[in-house]
C-alpha atoms as a PDB file:
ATOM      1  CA  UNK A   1       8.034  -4.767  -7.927  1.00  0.00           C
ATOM      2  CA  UNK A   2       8.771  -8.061  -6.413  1.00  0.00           C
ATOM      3  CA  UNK A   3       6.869 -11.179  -6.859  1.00  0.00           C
ATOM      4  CA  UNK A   4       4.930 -11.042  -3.568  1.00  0.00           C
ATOM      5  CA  UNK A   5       2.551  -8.146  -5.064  1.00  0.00           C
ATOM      6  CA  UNK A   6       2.481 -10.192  -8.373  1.00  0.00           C
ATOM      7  CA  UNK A   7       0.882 -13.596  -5.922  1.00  0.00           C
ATOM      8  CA  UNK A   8      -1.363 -11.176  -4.133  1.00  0.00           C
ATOM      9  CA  UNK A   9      -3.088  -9.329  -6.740  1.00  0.00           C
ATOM     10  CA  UNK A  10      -3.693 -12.729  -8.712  1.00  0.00           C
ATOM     11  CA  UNK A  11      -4.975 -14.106  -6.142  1.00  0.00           C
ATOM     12  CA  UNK A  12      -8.988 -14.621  -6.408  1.00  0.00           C
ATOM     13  CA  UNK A  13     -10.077 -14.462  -2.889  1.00  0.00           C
ATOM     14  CA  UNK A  14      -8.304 -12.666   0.255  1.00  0.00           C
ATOM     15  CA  UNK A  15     -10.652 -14.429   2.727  1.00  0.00           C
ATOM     16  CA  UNK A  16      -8.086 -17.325   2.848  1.00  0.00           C
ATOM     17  CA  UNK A  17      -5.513 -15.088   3.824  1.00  0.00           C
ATOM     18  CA  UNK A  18      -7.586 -13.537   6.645  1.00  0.00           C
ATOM     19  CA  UNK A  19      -8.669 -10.329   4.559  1.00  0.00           C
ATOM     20  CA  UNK A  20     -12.126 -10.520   5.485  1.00  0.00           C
ATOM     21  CA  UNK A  21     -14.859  -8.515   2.648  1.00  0.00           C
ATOM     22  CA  UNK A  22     -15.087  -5.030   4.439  1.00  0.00           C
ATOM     23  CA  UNK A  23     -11.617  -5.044   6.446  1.00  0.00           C
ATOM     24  CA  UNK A  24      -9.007  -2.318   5.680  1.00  0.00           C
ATOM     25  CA  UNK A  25      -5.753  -3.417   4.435  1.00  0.00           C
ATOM     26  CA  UNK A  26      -2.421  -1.660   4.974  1.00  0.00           C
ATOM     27  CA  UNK A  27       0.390  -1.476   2.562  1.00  0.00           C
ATOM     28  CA  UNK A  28       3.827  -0.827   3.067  1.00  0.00           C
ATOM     29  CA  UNK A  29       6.197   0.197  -0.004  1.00  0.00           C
ATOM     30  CA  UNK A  30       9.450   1.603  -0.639  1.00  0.00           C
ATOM     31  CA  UNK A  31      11.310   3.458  -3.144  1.00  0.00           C
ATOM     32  CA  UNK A  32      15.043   4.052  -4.364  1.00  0.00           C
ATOM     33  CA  UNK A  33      15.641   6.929  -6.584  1.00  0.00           C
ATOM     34  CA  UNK A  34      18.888   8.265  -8.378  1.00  0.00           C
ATOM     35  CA  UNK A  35      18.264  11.321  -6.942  1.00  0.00           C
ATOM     36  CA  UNK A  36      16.623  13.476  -4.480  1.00  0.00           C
ATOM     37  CA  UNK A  37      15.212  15.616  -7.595  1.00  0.00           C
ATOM     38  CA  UNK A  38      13.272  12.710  -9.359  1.00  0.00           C
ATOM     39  CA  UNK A  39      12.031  11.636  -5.708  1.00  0.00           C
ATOM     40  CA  UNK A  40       9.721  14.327  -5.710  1.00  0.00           C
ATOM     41  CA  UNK A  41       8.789  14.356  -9.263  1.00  0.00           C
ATOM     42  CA  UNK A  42       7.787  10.599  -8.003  1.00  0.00           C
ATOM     43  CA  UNK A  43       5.502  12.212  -5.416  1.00  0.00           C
ATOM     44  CA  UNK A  44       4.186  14.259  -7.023  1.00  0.00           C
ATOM     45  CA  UNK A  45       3.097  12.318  -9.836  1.00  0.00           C
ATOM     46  CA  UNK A  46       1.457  10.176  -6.903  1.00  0.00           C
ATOM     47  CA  UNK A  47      -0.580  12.271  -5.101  1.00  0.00           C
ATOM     48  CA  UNK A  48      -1.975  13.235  -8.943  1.00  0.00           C
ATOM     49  CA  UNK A  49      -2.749   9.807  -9.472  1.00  0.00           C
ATOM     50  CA  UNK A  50      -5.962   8.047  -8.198  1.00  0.00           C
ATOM     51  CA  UNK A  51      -3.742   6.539  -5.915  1.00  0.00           C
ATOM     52  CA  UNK A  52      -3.232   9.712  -3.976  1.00  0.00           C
ATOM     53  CA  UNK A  53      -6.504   8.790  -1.942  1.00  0.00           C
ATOM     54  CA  UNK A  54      -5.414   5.409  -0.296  1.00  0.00           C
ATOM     55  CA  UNK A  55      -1.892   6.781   0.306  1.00  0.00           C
ATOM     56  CA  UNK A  56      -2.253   7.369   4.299  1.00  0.00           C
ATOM     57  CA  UNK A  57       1.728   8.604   5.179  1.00  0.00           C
ATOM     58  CA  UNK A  58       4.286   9.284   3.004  1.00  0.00           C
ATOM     59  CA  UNK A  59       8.128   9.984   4.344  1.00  0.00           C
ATOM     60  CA  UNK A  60      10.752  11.233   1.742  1.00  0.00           C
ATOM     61  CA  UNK A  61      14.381  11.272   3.231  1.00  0.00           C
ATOM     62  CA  UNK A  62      16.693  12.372   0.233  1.00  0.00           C
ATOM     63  CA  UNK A  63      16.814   9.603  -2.949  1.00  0.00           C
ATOM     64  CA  UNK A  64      14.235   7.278  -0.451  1.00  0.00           C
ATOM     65  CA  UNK A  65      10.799   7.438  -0.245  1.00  0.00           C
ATOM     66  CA  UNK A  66       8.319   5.443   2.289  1.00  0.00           C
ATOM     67  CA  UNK A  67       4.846   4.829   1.364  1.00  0.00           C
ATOM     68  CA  UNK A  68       1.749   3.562   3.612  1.00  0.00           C
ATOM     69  CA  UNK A  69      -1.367   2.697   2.026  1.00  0.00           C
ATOM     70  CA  UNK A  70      -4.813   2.601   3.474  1.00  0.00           C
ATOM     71  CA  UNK A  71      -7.473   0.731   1.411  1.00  0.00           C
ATOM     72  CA  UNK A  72     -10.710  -1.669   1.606  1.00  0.00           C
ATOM     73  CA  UNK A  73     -10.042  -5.351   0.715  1.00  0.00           C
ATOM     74  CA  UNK A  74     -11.513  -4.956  -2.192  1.00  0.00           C
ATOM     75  CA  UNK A  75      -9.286  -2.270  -3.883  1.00  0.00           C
ATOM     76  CA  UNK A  76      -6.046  -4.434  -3.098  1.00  0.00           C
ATOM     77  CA  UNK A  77      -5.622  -5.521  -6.295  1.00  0.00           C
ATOM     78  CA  UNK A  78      -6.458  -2.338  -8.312  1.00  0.00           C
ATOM     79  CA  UNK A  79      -4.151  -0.235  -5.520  1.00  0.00           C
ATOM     80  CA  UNK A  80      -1.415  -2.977  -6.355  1.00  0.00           C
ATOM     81  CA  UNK A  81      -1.687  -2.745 -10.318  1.00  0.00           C
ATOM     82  CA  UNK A  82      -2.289   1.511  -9.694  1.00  0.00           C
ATOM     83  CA  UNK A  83       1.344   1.176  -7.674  1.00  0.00           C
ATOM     84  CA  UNK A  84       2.835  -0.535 -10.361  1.00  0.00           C
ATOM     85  CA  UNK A  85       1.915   1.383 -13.349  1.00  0.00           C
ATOM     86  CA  UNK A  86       2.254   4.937 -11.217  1.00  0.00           C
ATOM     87  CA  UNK A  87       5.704   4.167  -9.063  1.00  0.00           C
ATOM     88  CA  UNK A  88       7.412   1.239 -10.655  1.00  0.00           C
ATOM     89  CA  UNK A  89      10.089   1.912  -8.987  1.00  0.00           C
ATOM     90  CA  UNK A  90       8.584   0.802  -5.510  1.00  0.00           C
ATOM     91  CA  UNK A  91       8.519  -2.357  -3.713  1.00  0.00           C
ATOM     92  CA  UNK A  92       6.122  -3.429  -1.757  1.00  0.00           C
ATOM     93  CA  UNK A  93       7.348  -4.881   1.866  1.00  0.00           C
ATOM     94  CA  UNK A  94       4.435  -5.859   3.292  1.00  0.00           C
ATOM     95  CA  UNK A  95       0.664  -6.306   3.156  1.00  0.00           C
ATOM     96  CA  UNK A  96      -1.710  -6.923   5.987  1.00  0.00           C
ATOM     97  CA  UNK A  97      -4.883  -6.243   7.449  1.00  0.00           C
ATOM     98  CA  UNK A  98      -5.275  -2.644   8.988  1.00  0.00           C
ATOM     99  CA  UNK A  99      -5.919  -3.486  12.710  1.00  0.00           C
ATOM    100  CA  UNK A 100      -7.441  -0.433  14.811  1.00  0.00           C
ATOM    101  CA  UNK A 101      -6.960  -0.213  18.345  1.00  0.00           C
ATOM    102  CA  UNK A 102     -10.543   0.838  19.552  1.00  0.00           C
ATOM    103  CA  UNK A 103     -11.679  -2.249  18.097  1.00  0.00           C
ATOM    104  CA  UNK A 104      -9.300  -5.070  19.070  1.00  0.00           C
ATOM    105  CA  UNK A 105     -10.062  -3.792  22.977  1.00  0.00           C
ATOM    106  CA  UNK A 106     -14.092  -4.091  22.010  1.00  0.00           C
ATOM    107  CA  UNK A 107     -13.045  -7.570  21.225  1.00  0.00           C
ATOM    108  CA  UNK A 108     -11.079  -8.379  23.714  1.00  0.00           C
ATOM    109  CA  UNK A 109     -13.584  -7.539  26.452  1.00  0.00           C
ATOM    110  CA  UNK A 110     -16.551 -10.281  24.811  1.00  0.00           C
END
């Protein structure tokens, strides 16, 4: 894990960040194996974890495995510290807030 997902699950409050209370945040992580064997032992081992329910796509190609994460603002930092213990291997390469097209037209149109 790098030290971006250490800042952002110490941090106290989101709202500064512009994770509002009930807004959706996306994750993006991704894994190295040694081999294409122990990537899907990784999987697997996710999808049994309580972290199985925020993952939202997975993409395996060979010894690499892409994760995106769906989850409330609230379960950031337990999804973080969940990633960490389940999938240490994984980095995460981005966090931000889960922006839904039917709603940023609504917007828009006030």
């Amino acid at each position: 894990m790098d030290m971006s997902l250490a800042w952002v699950a110490s941090r106290k409050t989101l709202h500064d960040e512009g994770f509002g209370a009930c807004q959706r945040v996306r994750i993006l992580a991704l894994a190295h194996f040694a081999d294409s064997e122990a990537s899907r032992e990784r999987i697997r081992a996710l999808f049994h974890s309580p972290l199985g329910i925020y993952v939202s796509q997975a993409q395996r190609e060979g010894c690499e495995l892409r994760l995106e994460f769906d989850t409330a603002s609230e379960d950031l930092a337990f999804t973080l510290r969940t990633l960490k213990r389940v999938l240490p291997e994984a980095r995460v390469e981005g966090i931000a807030p889960r922006v839904f097209a039917h709603r940023a037209c609504v917007r828009g149109a006030s």
